[in-house]
N, C-alpha and C. Protein backbone atom coordinates (compact mmCIF):
# COMPACT_ATOMS: atom_id res chain seq x y z
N UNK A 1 4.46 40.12 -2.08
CA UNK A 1 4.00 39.76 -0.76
C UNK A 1 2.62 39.14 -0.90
N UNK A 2 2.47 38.09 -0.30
CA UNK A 2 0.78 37.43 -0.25
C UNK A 2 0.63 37.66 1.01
N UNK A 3 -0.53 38.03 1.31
CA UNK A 3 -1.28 37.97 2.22
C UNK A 3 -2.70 36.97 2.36
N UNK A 4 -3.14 36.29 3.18
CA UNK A 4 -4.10 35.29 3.54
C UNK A 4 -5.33 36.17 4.40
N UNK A 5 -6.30 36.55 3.21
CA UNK A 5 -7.24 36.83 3.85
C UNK A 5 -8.80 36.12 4.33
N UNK A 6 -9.45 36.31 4.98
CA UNK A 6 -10.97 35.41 5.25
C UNK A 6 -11.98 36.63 3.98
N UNK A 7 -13.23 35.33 4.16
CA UNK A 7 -14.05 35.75 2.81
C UNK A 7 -14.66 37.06 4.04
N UNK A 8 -14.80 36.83 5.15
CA UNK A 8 -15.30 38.72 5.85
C UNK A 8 -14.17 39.91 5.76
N UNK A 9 -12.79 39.59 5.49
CA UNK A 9 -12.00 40.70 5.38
C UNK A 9 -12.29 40.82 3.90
N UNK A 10 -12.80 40.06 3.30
CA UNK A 10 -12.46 40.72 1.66
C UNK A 10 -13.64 41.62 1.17
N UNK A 11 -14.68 40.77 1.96
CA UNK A 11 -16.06 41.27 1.39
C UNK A 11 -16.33 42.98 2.93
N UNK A 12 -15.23 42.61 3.47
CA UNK A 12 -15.19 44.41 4.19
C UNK A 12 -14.17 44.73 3.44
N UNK A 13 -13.36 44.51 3.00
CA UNK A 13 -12.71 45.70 1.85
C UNK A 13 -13.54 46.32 0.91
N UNK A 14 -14.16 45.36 0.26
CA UNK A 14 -14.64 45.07 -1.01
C UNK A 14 -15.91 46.11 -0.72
N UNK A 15 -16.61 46.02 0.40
CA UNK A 15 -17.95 47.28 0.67
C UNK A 15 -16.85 48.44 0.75
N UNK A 16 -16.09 48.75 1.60
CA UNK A 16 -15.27 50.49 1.64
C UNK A 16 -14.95 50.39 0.80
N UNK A 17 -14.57 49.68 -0.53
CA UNK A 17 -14.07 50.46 -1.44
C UNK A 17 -15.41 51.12 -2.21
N UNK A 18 -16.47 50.28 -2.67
CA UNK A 18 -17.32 50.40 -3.47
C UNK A 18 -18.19 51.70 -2.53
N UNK A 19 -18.02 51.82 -0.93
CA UNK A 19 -18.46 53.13 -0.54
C UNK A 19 -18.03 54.41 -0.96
N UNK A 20 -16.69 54.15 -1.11
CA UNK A 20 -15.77 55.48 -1.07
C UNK A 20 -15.70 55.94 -2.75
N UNK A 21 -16.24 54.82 -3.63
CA UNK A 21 -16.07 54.60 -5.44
C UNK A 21 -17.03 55.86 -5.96
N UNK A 22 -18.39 55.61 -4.80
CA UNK A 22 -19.09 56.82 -5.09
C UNK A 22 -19.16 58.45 -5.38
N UNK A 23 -17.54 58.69 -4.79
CA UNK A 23 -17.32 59.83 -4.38
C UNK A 23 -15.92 60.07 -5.22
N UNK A 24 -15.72 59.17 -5.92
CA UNK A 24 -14.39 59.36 -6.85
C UNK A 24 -14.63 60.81 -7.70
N UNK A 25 -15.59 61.39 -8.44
CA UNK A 25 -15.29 62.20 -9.41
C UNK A 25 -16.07 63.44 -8.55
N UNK A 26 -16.07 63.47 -7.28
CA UNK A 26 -16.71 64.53 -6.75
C UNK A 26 -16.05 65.44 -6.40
N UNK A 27 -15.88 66.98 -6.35
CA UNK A 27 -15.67 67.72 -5.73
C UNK A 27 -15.95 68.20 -4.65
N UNK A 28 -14.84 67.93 -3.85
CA UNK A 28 -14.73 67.88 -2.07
C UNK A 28 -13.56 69.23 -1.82
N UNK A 29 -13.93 69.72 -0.72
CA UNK A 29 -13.54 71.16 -0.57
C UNK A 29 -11.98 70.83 -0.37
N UNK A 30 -10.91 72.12 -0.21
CA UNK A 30 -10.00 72.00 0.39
C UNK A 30 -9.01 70.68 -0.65
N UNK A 31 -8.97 70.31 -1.96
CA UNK A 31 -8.57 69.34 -2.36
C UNK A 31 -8.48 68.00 -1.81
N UNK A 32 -8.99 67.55 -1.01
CA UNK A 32 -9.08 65.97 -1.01
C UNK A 32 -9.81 65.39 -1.74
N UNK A 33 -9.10 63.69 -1.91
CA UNK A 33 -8.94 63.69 -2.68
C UNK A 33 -9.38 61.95 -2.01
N UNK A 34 -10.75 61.07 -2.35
CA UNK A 34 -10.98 59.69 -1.55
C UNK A 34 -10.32 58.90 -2.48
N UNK A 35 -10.84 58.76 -3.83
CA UNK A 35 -10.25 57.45 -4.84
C UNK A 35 -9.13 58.03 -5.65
N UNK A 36 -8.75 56.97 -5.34
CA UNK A 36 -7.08 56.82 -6.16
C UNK A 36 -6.79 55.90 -7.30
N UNK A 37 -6.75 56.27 -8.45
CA UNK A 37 -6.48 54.97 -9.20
C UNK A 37 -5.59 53.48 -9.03
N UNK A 38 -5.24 53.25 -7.72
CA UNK A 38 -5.09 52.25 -7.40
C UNK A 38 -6.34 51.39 -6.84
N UNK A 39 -7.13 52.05 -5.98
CA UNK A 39 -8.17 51.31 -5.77
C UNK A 39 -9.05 50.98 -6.46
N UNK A 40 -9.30 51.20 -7.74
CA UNK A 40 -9.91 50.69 -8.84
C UNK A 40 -9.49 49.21 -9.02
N UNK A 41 -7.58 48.90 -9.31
CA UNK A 41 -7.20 47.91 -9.42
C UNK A 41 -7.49 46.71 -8.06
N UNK A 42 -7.28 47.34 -7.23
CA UNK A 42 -7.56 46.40 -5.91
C UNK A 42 -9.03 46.27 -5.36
N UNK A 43 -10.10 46.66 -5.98
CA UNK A 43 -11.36 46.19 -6.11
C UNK A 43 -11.55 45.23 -7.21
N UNK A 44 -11.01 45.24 -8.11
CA UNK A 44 -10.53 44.56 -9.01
C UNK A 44 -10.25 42.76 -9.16
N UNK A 45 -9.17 42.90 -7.96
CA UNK A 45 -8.36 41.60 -7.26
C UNK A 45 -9.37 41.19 -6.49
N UNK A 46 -9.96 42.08 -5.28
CA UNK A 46 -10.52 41.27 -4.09
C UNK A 46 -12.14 40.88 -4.75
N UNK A 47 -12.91 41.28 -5.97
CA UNK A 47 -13.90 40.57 -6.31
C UNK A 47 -13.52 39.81 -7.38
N UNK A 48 -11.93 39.22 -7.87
CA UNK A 48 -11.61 38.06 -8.61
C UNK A 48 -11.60 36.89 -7.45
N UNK A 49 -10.90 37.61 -6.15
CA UNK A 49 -10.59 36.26 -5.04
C UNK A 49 -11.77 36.07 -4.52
N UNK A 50 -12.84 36.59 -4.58
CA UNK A 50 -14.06 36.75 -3.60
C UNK A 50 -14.54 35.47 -4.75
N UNK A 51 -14.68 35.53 -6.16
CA UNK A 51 -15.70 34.69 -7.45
C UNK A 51 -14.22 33.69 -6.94
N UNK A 52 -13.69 34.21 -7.04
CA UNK A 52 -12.57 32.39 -7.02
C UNK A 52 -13.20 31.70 -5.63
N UNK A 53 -13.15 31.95 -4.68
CA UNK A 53 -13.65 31.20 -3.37
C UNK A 53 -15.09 30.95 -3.19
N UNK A 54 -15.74 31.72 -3.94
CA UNK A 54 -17.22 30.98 -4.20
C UNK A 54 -17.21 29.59 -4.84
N UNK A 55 -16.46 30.16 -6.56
CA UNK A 55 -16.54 28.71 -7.04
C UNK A 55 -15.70 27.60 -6.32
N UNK A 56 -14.54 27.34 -5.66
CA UNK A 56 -13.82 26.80 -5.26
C UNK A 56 -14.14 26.04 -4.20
N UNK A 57 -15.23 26.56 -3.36
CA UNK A 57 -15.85 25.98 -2.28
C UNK A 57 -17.16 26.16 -1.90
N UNK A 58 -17.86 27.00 -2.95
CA UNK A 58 -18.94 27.23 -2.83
C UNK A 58 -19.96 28.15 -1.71
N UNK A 59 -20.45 28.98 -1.82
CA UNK A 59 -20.48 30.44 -1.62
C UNK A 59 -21.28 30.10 -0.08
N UNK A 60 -22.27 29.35 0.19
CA UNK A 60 -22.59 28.80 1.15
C UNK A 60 -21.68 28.91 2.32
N UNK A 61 -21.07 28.10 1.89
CA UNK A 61 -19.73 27.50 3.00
C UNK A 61 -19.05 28.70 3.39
N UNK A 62 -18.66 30.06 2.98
CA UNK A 62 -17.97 30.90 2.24
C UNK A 62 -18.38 32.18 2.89
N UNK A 63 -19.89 32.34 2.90
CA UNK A 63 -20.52 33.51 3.23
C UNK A 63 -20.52 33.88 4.57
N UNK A 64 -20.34 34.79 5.39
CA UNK A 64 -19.86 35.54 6.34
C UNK A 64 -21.12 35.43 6.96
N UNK A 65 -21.37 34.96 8.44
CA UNK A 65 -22.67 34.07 9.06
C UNK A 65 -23.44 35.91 10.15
């Protein structure tokens, strides 16, 4: 499945993940449980598409006003 995202939905993924990254190896009561080893991979993707659409059109043009 592709999905078509804007450079402000990626770069708001891209902050909650790196918020929630903080708290990956912490012990939180009651077993929960924030990072998942999937979101490693999908921070992964959305700052490859984030450097692809900088270079591609240049970060200016790009950056969330």
């Amino acid at each position: 499945m592709k999905v078509d995202l804007t450079m402000k939905d990626m770069v708001l993924i891209r902050n909650n993940l790196r918020a929630v990254r903080v708290y990956r190896n912490t012990d939180i009561p009651h077993g929960t449980i924030l990072w998942y080893p999937y979101m490693e991979e999908l921070l992964d993707k959305i700052n490859k598409a984030i450097r692809d659409l900088e270079l591609d059109s240049g970060f200016e043009d790009m950056a969330p006003h």
